[in-house]
PDB file of N, CA and C in Angstrom:
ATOM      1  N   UNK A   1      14.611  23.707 -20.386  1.00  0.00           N
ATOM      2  CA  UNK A   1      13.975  24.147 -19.161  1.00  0.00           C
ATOM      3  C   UNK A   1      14.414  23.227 -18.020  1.00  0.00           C
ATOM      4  N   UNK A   2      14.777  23.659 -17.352  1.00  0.00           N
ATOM      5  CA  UNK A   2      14.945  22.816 -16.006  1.00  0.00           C
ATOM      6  C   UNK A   2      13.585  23.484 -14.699  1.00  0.00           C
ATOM      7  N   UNK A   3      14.196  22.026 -13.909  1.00  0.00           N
ATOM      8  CA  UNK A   3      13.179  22.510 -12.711  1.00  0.00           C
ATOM      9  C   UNK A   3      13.882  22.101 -11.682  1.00  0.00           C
ATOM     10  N   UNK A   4      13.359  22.348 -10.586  1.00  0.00           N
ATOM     11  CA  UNK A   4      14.147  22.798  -9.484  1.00  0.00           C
ATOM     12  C   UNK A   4      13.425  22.014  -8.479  1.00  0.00           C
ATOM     13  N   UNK A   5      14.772  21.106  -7.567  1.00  0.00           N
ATOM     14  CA  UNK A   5      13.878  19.623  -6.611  1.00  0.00           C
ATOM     15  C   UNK A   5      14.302  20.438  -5.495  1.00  0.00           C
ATOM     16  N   UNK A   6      13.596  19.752  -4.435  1.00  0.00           N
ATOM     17  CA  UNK A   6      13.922  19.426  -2.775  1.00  0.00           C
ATOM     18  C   UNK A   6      14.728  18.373  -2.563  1.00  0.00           C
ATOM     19  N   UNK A   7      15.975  18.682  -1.976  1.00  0.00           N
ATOM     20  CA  UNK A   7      16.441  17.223  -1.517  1.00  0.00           C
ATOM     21  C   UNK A   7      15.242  17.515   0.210  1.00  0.00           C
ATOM     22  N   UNK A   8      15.166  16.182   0.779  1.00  0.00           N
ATOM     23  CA  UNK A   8      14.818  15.959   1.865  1.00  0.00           C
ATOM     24  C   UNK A   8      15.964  15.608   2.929  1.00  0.00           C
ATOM     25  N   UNK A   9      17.159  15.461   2.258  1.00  0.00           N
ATOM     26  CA  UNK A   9      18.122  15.093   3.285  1.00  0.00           C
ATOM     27  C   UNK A   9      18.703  16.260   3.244  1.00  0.00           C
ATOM     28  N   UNK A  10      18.349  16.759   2.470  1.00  0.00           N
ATOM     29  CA  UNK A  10      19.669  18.317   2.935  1.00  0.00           C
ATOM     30  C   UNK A  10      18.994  18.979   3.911  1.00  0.00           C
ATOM     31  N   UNK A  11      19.536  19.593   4.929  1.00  0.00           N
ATOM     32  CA  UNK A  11      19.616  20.102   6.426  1.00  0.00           C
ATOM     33  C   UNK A  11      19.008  21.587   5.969  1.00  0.00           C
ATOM     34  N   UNK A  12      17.907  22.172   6.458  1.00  0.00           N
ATOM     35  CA  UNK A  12      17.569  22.676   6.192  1.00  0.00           C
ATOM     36  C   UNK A  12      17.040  23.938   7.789  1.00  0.00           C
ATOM     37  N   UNK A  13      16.890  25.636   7.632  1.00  0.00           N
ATOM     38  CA  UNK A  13      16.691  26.074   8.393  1.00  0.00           C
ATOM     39  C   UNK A  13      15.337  25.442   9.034  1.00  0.00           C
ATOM     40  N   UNK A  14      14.894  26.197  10.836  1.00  0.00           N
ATOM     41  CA  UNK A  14      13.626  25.816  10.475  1.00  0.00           C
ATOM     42  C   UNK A  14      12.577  26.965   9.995  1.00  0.00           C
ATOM     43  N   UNK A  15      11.210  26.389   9.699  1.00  0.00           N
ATOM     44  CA  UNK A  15      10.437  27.789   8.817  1.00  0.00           C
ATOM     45  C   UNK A  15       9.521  27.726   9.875  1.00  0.00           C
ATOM     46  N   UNK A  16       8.778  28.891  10.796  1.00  0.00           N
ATOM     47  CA  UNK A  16       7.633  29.341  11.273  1.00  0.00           C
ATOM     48  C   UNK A  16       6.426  29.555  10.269  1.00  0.00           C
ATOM     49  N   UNK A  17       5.368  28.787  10.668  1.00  0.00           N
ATOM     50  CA  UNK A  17       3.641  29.208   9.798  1.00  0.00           C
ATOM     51  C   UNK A  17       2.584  29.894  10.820  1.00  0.00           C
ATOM     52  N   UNK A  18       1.977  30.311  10.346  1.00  0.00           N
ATOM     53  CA  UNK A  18       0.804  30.832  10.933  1.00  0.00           C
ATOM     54  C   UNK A  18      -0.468  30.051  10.726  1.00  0.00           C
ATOM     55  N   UNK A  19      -1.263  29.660  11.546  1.00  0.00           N
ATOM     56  CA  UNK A  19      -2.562  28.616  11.257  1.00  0.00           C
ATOM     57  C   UNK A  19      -3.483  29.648  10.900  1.00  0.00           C
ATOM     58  N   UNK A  20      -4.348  29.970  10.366  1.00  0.00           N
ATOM     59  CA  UNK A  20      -5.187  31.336   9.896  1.00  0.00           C
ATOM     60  C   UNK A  20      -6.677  30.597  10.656  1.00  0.00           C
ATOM     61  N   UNK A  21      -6.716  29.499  10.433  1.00  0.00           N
ATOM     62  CA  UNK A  21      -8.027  28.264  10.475  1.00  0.00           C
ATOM     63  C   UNK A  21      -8.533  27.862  12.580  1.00  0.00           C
ATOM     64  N   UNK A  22      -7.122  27.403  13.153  1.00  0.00           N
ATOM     65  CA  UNK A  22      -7.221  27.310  14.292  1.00  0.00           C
ATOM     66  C   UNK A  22      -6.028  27.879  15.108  1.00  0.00           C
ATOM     67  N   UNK A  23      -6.266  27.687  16.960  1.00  0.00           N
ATOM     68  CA  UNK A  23      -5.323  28.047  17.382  1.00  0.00           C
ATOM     69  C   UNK A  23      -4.543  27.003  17.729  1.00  0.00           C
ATOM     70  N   UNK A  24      -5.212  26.037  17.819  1.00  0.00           N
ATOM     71  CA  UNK A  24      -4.400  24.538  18.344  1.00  0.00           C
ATOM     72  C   UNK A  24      -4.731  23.510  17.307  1.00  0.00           C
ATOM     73  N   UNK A  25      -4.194  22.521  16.715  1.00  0.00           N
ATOM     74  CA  UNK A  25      -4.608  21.324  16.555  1.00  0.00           C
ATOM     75  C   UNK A  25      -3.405  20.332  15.685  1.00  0.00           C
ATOM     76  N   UNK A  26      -3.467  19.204  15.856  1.00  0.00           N
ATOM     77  CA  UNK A  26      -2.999  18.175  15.067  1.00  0.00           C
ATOM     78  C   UNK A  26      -2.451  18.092  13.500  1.00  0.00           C
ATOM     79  N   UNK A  27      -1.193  18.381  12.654  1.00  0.00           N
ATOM     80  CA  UNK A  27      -1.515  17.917  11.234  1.00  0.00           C
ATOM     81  C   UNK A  27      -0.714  17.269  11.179  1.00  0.00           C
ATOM     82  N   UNK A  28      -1.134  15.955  10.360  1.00  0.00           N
ATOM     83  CA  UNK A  28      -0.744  14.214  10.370  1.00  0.00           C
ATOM     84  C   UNK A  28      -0.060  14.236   8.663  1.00  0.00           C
ATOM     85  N   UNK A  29       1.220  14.453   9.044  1.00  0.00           N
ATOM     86  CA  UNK A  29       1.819  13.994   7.554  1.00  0.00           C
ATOM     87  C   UNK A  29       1.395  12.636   7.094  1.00  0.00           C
ATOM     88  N   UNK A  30       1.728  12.079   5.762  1.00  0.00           N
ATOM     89  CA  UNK A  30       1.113  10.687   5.111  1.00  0.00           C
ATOM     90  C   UNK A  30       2.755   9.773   5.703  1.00  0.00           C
ATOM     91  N   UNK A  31       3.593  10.275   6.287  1.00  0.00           N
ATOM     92  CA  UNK A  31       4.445   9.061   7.035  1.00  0.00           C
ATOM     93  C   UNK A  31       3.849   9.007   8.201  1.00  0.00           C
ATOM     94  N   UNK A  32       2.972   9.798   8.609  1.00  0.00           N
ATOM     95  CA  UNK A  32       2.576   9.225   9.894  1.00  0.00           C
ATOM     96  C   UNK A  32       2.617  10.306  10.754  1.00  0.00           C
ATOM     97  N   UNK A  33       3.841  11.163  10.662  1.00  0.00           N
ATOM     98  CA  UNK A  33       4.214  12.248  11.601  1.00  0.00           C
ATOM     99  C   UNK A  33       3.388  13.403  11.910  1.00  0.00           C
ATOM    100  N   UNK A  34       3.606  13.340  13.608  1.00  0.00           N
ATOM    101  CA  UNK A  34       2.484  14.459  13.510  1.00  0.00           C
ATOM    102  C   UNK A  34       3.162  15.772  13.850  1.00  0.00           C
ATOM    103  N   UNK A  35       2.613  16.968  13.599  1.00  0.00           N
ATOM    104  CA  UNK A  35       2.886  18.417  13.475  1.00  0.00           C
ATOM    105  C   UNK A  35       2.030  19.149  14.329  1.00  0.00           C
ATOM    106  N   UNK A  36       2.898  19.749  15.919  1.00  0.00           N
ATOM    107  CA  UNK A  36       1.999  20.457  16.893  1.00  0.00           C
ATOM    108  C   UNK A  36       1.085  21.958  16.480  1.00  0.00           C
ATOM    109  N   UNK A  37       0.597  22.014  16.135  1.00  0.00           N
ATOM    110  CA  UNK A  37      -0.019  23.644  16.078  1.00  0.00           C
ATOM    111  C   UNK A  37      -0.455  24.133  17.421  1.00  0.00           C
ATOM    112  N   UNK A  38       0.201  25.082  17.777  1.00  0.00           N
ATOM    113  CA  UNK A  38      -0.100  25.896  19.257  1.00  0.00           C
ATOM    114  C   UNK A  38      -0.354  27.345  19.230  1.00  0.00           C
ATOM    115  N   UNK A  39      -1.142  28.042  19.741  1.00  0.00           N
ATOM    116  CA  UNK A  39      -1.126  29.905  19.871  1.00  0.00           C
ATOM    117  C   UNK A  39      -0.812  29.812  17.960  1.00  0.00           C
ATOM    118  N   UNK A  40      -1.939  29.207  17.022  1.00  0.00           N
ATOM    119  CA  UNK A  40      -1.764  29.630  15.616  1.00  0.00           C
ATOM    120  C   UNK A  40      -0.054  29.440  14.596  1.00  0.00           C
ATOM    121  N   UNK A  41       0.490  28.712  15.707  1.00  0.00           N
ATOM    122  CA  UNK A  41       1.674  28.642  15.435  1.00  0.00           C
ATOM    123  C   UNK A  41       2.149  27.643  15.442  1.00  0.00           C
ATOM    124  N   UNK A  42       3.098  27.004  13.816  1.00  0.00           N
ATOM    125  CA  UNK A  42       3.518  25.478  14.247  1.00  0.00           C
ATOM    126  C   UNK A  42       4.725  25.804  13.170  1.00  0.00           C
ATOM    127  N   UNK A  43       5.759  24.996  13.440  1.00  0.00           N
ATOM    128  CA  UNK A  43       7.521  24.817  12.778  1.00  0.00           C
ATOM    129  C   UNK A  43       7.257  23.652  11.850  1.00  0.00           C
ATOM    130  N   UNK A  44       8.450  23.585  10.819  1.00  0.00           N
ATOM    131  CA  UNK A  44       8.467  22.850  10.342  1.00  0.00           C
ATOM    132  C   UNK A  44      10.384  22.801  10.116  1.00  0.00           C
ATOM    133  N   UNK A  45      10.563  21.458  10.671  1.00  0.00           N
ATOM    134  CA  UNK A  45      11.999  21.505  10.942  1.00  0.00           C
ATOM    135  C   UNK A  45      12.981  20.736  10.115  1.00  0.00           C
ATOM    136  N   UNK A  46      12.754  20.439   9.126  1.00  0.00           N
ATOM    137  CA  UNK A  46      12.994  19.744   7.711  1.00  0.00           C
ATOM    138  C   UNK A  46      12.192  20.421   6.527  1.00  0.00           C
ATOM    139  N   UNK A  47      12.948  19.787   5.515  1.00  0.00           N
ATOM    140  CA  UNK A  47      12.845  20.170   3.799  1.00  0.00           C
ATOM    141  C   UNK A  47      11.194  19.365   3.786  1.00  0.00           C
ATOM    142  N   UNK A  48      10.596  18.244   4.895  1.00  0.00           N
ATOM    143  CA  UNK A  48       9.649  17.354   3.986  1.00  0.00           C
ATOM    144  C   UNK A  48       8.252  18.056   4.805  1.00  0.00           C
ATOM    145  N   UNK A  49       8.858  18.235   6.064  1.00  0.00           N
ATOM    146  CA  UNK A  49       7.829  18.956   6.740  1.00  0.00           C
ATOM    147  C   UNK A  49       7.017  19.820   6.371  1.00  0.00           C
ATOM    148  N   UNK A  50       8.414  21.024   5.520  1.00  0.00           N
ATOM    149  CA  UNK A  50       8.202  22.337   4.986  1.00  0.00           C
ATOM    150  C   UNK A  50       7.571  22.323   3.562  1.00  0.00           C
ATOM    151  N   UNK A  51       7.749  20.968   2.791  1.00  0.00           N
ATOM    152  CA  UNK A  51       7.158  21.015   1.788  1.00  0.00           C
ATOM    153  C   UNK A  51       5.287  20.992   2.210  1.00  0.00           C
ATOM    154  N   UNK A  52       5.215  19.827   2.792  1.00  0.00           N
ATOM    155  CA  UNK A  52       3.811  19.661   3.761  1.00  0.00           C
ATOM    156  C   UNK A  52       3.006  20.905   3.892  1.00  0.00           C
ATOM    157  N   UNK A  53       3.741  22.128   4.524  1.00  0.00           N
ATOM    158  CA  UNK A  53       3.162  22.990   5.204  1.00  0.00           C
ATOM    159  C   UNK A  53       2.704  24.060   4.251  1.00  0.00           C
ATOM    160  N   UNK A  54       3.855  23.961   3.247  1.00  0.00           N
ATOM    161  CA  UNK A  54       3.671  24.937   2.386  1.00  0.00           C
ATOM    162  C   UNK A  54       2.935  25.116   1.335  1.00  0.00           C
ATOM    163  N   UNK A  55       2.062  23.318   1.516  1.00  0.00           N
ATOM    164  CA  UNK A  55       1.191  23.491   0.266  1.00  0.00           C
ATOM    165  C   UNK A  55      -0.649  23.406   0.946  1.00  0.00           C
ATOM    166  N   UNK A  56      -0.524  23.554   2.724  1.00  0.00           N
ATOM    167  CA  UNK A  56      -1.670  23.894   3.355  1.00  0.00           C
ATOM    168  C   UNK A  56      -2.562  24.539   3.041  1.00  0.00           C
ATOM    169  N   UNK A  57      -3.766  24.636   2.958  1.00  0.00           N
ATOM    170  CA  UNK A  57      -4.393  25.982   2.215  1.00  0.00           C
ATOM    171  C   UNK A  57      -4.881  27.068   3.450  1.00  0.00           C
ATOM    172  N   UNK A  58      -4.494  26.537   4.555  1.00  0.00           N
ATOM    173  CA  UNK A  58      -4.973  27.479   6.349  1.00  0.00           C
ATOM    174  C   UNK A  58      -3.433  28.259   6.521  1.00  0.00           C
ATOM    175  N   UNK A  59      -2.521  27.278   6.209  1.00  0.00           N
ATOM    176  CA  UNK A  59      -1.361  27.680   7.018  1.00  0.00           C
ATOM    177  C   UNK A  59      -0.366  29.067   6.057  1.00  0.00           C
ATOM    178  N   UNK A  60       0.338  29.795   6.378  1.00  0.00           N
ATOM    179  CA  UNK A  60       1.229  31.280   5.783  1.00  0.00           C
ATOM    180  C   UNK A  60       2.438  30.837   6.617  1.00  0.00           C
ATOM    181  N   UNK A  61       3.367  31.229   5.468  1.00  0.00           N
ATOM    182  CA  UNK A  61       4.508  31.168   5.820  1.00  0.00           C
ATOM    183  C   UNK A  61       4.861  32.878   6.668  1.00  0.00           C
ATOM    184  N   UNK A  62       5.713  32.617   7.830  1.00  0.00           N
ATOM    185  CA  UNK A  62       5.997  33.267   8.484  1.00  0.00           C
ATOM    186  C   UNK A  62       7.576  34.291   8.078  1.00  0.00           C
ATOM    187  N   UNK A  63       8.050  35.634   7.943  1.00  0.00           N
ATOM    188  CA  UNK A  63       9.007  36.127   7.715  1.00  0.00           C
ATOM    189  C   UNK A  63      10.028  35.828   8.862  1.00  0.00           C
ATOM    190  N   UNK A  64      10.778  35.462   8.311  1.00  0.00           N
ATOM    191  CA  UNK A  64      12.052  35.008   9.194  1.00  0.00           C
ATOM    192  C   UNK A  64      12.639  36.219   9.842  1.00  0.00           C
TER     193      UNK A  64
END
C-alpha cells in the first residue's frame, strides 16, 4: 500500500474556499501566517495553506 504526500515546496495552483461560518475574518496558521477571509471568500496560494484550509470544518473548496 502506498500513500500519497504533499510536497510543500512544489508550486502549486491557487485554490478558492468558501467560508459557510462568516463573511470576514482572520485564520492564523500554527507558523503564524495569517489568511484574509473577505465577501465569504479566502485563497490559499501554496500546497501548506491549502492543506490548512482543506481540513477547516466552515470552509468548501471552491470549483475551479
Amino acid at each position: 500500500m502506498t500513500s500519497k504526500t504533499v510536497s510543500i515546496d512544489k508550486p502549486v495552483s491557487p485554490v478558492a474556499y468558501r467560508d459557510r461560518a462568516f463573511i470576514s475574518r482572520t485564520l492564523v496558521m500554527r507558523d503564524g501566517r495569517q489568511l484574509q477571509v473577505r465577501a465569504h471568500r479566502v485563497e490559499a496560494l501554496d500546497a501548506q495553506a491549502q492543506a490548512f484550509l482543506d481540513v477547516h470544518p466552515d470552509l468548501e473548496r471552491l470549483p475551479e
